[in-house]
N, C-alpha and C. Protein backbone atom coordinates (compact mmCIF):
# COMPACT_ATOMS: atom_id res chain seq x y z
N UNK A 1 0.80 -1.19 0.00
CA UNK A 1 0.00 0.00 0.00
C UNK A 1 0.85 1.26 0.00
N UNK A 2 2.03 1.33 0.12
CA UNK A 2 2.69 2.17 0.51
C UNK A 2 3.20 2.94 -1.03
N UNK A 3 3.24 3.78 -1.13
CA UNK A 3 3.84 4.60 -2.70
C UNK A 3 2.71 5.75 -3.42
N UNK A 4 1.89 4.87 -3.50
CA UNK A 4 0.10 5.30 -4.15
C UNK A 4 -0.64 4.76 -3.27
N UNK A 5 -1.20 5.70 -2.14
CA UNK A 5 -2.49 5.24 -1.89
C UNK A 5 -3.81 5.51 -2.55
N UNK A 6 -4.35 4.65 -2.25
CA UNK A 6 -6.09 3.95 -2.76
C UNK A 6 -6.92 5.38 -2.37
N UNK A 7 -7.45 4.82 -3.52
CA UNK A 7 -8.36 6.50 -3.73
C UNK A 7 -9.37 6.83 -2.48
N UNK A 8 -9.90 7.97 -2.05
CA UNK A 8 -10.63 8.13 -1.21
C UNK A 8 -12.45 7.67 -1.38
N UNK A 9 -12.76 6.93 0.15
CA UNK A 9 -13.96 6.01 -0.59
C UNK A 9 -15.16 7.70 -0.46
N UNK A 10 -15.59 7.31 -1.45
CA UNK A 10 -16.70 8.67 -1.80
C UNK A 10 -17.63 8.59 -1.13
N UNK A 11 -18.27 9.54 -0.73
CA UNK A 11 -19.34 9.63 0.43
C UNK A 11 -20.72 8.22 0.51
N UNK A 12 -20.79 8.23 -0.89
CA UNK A 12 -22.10 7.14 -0.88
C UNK A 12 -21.62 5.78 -0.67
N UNK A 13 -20.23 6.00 -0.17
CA UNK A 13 -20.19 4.38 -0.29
C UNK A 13 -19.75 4.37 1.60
N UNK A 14 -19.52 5.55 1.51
CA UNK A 14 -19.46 5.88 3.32
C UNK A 14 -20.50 5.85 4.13
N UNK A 15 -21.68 6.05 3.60
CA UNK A 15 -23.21 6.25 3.60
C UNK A 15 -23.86 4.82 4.04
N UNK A 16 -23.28 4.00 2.77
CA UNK A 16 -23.96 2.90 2.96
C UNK A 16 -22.76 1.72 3.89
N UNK A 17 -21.68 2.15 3.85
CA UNK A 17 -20.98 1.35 5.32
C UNK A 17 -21.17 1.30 6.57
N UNK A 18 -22.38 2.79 6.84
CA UNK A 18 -22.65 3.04 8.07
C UNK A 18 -24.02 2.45 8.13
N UNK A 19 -24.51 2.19 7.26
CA UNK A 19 -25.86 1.71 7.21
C UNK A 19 -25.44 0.10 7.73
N UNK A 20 -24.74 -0.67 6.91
CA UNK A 20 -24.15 -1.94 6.99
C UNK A 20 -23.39 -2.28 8.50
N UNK A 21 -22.97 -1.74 8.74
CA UNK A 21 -22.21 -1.71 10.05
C UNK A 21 -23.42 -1.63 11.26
N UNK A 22 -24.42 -0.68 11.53
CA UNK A 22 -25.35 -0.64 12.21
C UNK A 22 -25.66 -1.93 12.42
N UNK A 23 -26.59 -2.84 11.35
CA UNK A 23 -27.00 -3.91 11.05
C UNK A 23 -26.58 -4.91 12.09
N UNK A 24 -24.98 -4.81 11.48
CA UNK A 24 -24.13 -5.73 12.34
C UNK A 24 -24.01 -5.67 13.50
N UNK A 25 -23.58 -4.37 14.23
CA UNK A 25 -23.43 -3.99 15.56
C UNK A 25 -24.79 -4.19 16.19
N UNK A 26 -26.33 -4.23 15.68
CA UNK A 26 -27.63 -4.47 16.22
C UNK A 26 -27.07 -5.72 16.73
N UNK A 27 -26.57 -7.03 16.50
CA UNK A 27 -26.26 -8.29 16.75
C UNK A 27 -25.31 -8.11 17.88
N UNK A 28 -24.27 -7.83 17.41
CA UNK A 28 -22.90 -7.61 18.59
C UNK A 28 -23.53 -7.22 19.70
N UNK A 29 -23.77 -5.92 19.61
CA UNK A 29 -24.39 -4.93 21.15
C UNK A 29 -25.66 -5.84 22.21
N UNK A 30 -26.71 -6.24 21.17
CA UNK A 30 -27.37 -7.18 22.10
C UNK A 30 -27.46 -8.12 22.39
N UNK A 31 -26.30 -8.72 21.81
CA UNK A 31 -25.75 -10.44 22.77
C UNK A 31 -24.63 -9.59 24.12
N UNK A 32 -23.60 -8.58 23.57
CA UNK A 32 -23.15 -7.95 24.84
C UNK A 32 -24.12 -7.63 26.10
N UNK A 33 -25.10 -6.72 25.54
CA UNK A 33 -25.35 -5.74 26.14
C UNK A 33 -26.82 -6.66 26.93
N UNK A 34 -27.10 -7.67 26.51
CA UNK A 34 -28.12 -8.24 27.57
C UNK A 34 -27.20 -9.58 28.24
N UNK A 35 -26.12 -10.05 27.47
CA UNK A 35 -25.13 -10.68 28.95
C UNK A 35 -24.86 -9.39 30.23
N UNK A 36 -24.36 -8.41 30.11
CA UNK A 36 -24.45 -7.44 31.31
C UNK A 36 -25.53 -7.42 31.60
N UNK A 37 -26.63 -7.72 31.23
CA UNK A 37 -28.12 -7.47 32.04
C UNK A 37 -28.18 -8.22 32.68
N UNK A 38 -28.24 -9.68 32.12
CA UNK A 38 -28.43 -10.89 32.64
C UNK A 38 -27.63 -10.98 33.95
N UNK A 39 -26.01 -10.46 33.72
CA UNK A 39 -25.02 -10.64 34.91
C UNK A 39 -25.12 -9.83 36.28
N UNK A 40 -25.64 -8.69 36.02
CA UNK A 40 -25.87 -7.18 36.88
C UNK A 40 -27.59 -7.46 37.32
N UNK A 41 -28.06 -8.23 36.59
CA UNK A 41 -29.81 -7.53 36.84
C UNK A 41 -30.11 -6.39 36.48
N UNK A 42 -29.43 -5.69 35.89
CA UNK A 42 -29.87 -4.38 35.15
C UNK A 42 -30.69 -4.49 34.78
N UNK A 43 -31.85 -3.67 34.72
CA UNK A 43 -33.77 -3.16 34.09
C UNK A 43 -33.39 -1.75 33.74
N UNK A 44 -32.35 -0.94 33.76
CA UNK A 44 -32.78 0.00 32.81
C UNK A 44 -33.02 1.43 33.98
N UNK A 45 -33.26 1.05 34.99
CA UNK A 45 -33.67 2.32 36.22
C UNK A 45 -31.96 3.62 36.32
N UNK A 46 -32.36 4.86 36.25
CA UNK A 46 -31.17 5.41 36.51
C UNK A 46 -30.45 4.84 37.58
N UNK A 47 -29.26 5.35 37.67
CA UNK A 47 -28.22 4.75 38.56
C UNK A 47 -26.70 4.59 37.93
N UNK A 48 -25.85 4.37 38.94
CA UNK A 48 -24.55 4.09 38.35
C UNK A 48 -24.58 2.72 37.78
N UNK A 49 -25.65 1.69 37.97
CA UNK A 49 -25.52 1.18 36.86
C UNK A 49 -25.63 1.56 35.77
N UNK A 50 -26.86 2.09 35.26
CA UNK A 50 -27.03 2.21 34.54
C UNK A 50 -25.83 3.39 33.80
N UNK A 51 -25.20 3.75 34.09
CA UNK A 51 -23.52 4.55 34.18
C UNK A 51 -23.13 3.48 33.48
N UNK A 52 -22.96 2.35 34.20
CA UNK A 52 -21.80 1.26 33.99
C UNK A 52 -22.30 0.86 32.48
N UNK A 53 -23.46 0.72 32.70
CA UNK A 53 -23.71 -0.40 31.34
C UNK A 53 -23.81 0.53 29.52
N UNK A 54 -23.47 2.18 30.28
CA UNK A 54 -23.62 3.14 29.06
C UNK A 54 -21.88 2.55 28.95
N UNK A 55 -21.05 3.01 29.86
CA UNK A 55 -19.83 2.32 29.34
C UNK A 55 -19.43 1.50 29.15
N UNK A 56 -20.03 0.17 29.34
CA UNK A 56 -19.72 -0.86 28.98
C UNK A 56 -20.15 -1.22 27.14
N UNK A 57 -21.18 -0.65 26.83
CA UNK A 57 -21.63 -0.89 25.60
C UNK A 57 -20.28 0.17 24.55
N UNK A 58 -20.54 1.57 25.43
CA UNK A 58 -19.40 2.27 24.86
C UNK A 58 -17.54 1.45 25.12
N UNK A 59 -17.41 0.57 25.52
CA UNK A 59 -16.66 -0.08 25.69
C UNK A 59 -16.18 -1.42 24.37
N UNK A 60 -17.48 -2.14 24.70
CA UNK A 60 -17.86 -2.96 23.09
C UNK A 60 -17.81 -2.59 21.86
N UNK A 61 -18.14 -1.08 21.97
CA UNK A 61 -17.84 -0.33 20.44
C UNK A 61 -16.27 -0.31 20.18
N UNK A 62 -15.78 0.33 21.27
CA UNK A 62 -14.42 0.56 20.89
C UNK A 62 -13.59 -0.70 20.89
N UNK A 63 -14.00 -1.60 21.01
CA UNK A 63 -13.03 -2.90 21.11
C UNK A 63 -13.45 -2.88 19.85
N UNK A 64 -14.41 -3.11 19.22
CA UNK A 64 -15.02 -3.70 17.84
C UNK A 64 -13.92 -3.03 16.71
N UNK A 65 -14.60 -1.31 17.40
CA UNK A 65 -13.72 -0.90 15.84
C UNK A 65 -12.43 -0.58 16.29
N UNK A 66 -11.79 -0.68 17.29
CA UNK A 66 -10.42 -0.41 17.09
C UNK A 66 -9.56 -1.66 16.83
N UNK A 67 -10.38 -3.26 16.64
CA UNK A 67 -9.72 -4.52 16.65
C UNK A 67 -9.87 -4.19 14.82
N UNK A 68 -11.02 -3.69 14.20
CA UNK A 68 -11.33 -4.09 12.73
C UNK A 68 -10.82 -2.68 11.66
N UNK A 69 -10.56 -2.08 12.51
CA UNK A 69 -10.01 -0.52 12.01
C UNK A 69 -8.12 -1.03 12.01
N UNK A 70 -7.63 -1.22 13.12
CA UNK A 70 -6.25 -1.64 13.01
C UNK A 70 -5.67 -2.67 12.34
N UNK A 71 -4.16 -2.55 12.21
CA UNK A 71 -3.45 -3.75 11.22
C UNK A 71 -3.87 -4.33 10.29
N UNK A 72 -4.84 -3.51 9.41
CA UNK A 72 -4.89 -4.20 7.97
C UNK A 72 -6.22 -4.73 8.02
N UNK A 73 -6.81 -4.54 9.25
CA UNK A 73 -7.77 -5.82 9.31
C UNK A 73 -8.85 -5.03 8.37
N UNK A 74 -10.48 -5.57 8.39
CA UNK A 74 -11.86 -4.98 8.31
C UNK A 74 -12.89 -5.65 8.49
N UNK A 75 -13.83 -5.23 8.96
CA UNK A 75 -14.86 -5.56 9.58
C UNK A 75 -15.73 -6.31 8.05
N UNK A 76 -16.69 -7.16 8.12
CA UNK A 76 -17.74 -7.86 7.14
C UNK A 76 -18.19 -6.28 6.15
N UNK A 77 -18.38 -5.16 6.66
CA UNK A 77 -19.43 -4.38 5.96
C UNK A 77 -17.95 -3.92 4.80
N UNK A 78 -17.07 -3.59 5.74
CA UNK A 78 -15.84 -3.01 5.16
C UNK A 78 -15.20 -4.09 3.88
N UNK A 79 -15.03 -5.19 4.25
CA UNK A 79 -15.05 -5.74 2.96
C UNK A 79 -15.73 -6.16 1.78
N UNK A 80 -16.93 -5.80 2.06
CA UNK A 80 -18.04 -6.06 1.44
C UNK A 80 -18.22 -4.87 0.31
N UNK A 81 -17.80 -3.69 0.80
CA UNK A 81 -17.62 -2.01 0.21
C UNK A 81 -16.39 -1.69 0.06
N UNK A 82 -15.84 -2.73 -0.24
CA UNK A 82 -14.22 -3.10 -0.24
C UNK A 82 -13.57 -1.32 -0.01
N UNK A 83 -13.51 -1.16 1.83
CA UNK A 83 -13.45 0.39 2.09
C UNK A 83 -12.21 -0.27 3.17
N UNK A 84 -11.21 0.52 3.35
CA UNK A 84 -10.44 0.07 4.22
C UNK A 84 -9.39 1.48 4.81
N UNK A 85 -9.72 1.32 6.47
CA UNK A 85 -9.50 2.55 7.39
C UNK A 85 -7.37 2.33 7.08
N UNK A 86 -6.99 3.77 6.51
CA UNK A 86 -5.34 3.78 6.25
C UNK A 86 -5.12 4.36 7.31
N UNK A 87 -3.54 5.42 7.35
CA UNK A 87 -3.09 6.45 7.38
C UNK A 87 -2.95 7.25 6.25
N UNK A 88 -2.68 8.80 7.01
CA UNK A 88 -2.53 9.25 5.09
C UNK A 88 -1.89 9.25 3.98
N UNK A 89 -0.74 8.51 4.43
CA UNK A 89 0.17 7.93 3.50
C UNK A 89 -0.17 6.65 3.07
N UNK A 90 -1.37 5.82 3.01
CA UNK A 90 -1.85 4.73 3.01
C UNK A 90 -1.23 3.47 2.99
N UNK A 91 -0.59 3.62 4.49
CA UNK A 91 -0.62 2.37 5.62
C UNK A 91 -1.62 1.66 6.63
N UNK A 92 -1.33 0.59 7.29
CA UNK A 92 -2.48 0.15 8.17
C UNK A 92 -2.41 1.39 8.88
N UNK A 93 -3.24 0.70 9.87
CA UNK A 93 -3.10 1.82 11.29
C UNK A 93 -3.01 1.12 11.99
N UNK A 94 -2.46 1.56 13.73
CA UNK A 94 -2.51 1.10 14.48
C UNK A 94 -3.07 0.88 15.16
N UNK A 95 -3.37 0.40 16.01
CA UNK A 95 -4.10 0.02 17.41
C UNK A 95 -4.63 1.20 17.92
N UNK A 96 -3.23 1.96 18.25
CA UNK A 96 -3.58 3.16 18.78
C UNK A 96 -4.76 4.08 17.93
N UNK A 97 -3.97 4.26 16.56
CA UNK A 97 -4.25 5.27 16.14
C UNK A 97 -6.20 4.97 15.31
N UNK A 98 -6.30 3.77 15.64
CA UNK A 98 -8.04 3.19 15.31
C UNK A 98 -8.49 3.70 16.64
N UNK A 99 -7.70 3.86 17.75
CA UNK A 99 -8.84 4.46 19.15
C UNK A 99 -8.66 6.09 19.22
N UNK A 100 -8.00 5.78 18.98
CA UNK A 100 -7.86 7.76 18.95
C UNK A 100 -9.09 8.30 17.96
N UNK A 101 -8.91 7.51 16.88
CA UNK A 101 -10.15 7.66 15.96
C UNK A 101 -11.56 7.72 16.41
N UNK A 102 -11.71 6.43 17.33
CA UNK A 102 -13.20 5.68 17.79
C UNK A 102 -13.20 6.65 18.60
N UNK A 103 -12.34 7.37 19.52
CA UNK A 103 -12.49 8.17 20.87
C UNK A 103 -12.67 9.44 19.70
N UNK A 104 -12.35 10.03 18.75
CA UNK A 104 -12.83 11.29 18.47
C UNK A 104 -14.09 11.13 17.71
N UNK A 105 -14.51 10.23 17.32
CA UNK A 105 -15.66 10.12 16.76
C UNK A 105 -16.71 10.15 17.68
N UNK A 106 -16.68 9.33 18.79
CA UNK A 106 -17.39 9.09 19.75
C UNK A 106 -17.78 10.25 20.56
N UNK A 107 -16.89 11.23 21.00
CA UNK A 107 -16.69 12.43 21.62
C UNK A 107 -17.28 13.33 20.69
N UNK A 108 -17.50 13.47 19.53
CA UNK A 108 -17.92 14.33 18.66
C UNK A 108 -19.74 13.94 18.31
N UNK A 109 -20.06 12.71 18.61
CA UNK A 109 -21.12 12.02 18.50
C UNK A 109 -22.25 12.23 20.15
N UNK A 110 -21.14 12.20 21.38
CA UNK A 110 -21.68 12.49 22.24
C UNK A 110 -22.06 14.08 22.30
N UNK A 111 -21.34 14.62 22.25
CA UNK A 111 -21.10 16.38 22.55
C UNK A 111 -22.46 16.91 21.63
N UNK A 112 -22.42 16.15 20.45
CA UNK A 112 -23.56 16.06 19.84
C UNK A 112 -24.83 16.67 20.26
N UNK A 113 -25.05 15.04 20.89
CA UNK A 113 -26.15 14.41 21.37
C UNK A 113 -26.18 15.38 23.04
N UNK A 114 -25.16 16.03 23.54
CA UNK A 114 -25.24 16.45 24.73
C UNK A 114 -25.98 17.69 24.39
N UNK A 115 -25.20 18.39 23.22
CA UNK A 115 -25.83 19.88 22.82
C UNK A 115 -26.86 19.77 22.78
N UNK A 116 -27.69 18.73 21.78
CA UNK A 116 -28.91 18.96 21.54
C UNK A 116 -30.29 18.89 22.82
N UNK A 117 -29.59 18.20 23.81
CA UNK A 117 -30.12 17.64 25.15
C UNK A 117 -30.42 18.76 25.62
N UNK A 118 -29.37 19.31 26.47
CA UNK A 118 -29.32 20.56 27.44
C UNK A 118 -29.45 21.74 26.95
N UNK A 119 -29.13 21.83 25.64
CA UNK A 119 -28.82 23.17 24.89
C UNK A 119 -30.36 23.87 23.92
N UNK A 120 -30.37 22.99 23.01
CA UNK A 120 -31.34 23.42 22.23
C UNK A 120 -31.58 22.00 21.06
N UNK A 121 -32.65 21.48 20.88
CA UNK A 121 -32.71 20.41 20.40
C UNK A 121 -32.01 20.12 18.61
N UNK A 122 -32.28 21.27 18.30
CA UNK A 122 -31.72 21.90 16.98
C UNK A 122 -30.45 21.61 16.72
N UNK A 123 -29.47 21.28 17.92
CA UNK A 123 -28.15 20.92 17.69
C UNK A 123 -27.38 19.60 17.76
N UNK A 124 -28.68 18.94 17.89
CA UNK A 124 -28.54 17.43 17.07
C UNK A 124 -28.19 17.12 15.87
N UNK A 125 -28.43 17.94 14.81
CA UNK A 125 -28.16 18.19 13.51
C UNK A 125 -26.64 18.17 13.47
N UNK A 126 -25.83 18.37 14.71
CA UNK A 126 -24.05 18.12 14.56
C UNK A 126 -23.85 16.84 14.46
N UNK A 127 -24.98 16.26 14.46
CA UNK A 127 -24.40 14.38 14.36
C UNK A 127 -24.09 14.13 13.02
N UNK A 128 -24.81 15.35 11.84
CA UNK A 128 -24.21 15.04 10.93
C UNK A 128 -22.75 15.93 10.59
N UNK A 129 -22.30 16.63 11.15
CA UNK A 129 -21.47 17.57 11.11
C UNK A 129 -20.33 16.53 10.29
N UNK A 130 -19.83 15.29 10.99
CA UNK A 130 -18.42 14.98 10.48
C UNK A 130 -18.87 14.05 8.80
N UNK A 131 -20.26 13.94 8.78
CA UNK A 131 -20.13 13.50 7.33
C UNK A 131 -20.38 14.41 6.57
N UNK A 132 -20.70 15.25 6.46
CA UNK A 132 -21.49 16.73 5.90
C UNK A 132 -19.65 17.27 5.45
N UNK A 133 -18.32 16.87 6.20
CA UNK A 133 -17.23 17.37 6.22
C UNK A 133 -17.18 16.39 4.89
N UNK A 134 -16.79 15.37 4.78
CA UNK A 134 -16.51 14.57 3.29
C UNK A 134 -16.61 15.15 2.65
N UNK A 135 -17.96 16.02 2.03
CA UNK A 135 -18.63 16.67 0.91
C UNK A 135 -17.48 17.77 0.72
N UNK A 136 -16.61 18.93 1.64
CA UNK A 136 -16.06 19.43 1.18
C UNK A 136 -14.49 19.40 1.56
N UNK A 137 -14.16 18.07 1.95
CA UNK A 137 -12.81 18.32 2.39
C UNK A 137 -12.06 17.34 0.97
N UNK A 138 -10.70 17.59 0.48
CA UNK A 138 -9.97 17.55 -0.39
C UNK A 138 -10.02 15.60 -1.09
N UNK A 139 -9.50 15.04 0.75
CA UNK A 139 -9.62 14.08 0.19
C UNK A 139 -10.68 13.01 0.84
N UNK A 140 -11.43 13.89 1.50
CA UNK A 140 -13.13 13.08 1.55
C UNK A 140 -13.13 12.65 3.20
N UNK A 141 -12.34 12.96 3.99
CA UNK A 141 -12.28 12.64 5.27
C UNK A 141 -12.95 13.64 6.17
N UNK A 142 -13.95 12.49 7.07
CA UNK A 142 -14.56 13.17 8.01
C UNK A 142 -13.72 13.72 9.10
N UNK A 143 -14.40 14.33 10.06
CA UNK A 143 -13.69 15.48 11.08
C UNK A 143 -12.79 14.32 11.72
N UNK A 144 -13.51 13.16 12.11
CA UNK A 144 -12.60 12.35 13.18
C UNK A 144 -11.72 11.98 12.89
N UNK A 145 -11.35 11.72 11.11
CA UNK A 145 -10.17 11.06 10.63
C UNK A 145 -9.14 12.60 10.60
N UNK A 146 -9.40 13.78 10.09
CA UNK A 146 -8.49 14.79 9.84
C UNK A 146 -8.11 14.86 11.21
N UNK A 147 -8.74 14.80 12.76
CA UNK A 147 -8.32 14.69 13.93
C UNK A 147 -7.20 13.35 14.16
N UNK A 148 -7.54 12.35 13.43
CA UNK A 148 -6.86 10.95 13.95
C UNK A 148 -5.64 10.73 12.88
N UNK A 149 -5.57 11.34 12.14
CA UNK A 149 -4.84 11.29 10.99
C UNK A 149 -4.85 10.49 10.17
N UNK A 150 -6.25 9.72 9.99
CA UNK A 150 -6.77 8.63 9.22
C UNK A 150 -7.38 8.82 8.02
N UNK A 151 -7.76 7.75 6.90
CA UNK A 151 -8.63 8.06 6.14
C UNK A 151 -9.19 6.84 5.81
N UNK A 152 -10.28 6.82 5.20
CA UNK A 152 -11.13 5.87 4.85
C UNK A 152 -10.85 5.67 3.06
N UNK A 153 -10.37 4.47 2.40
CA UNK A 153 -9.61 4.41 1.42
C UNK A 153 -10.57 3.00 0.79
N UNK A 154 -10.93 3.25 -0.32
CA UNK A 154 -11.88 2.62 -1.15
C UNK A 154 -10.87 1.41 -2.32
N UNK A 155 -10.60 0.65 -1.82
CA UNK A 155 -9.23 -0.51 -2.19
C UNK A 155 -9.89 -1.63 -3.30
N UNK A 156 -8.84 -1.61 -3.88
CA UNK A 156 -9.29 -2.76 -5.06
C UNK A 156 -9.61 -4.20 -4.07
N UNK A 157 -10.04 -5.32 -4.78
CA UNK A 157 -10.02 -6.27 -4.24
C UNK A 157 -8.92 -7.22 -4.89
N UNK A 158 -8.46 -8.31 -4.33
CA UNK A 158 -7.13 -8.72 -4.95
C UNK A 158 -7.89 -9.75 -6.22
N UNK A 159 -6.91 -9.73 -7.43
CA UNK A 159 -7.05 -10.49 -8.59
C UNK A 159 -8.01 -11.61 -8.88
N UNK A 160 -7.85 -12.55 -7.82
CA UNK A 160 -9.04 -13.63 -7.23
C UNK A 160 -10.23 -13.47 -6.90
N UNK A 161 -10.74 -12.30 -6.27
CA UNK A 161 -11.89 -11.76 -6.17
C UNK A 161 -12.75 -11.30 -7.17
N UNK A 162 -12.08 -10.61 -8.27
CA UNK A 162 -12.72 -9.57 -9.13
C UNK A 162 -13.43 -10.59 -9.66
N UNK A 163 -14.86 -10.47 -10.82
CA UNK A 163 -15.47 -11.19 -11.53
C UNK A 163 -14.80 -11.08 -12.70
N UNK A 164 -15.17 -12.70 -13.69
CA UNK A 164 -14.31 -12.42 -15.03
C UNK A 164 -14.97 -11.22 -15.83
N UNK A 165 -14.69 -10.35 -16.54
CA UNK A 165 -15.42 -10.25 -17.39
C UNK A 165 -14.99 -10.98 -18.79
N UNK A 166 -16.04 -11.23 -19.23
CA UNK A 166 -16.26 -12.03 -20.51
C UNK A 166 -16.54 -11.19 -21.75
């Protein structure tokens, strides 16, 4: 990967990875997230549980994507939209640098969701803020990647994969 990196994946195909990924994570989160119920007795009542089990789910996220974001790897949706998280010199990433990612995305997703809470409901509309950034940034990267120094890179599939054409 290193010399020429892979072109930047274009918004609609960013669009529909997030759509695909949801899907998936509906599965992940509620085999997690009702084993902590099951284990805690959690019902859902405020409390520091209910604390615990916001971080614990926020916990499950970040294991997910910082295991399928790092070293080359990708998640089912990601290969499927053959989309794969670089650096900007288009290398893997690291470990690190997939949580730094998940943590600015996440932080930008909450702050969000906080504005619109306490503030004025109208400022929910920042949830779209970091994809609304693709549309005009150079090489198509949302806020969290120009923060993480990442990009989302739209990769051939290798020789074996492609269909013949005839």
């Amino acid at each position: 990967m290193q010399g020429s990196p892979d072109p930047a994946a274009d918004p609609w195909r960013r669009l529909m990875g997030i759509a695909y990924e949801a899907i998936i994570l509906f599965g992940v989160l509620w085999f997690a997230d009702y084993a902590f119920s099951a284990l805690t007795q959690f019902r859902g009542h405020p409390g520091a549980l209910r604390t615990a089990f916001q971080l614990f789910t926020l916990g499950v996220l970040g294991a997910y994507f910082t295991y399928f974001w790092s070293d080359g790897r990708r998640s089912l949706p990601m290969k499927t939209l053959a989309l794969q998280l670089q650096t900007r010199d288009g290398r893997a990433v690291t470990p690190m640098r997939a949580l730094a990612r998940f943590a600015a995305a996440s932080g930008l997703a909450i702050g969000a969701l906080a504005a619109g809470y306490y503030l004025h409901r109208g400022l929910s509309l920042l949830l779209i803020a970091p994809y609304a950034w693709t549309l005009i940034d150079r090489d198509r990267r949302a806020i969290y990647d120009v923060l993480a120094g990442t990009r989302l890179a739209h990769v051939r599939p290798p020789p074996a994969m492609r269909s013949i054409d005839v």
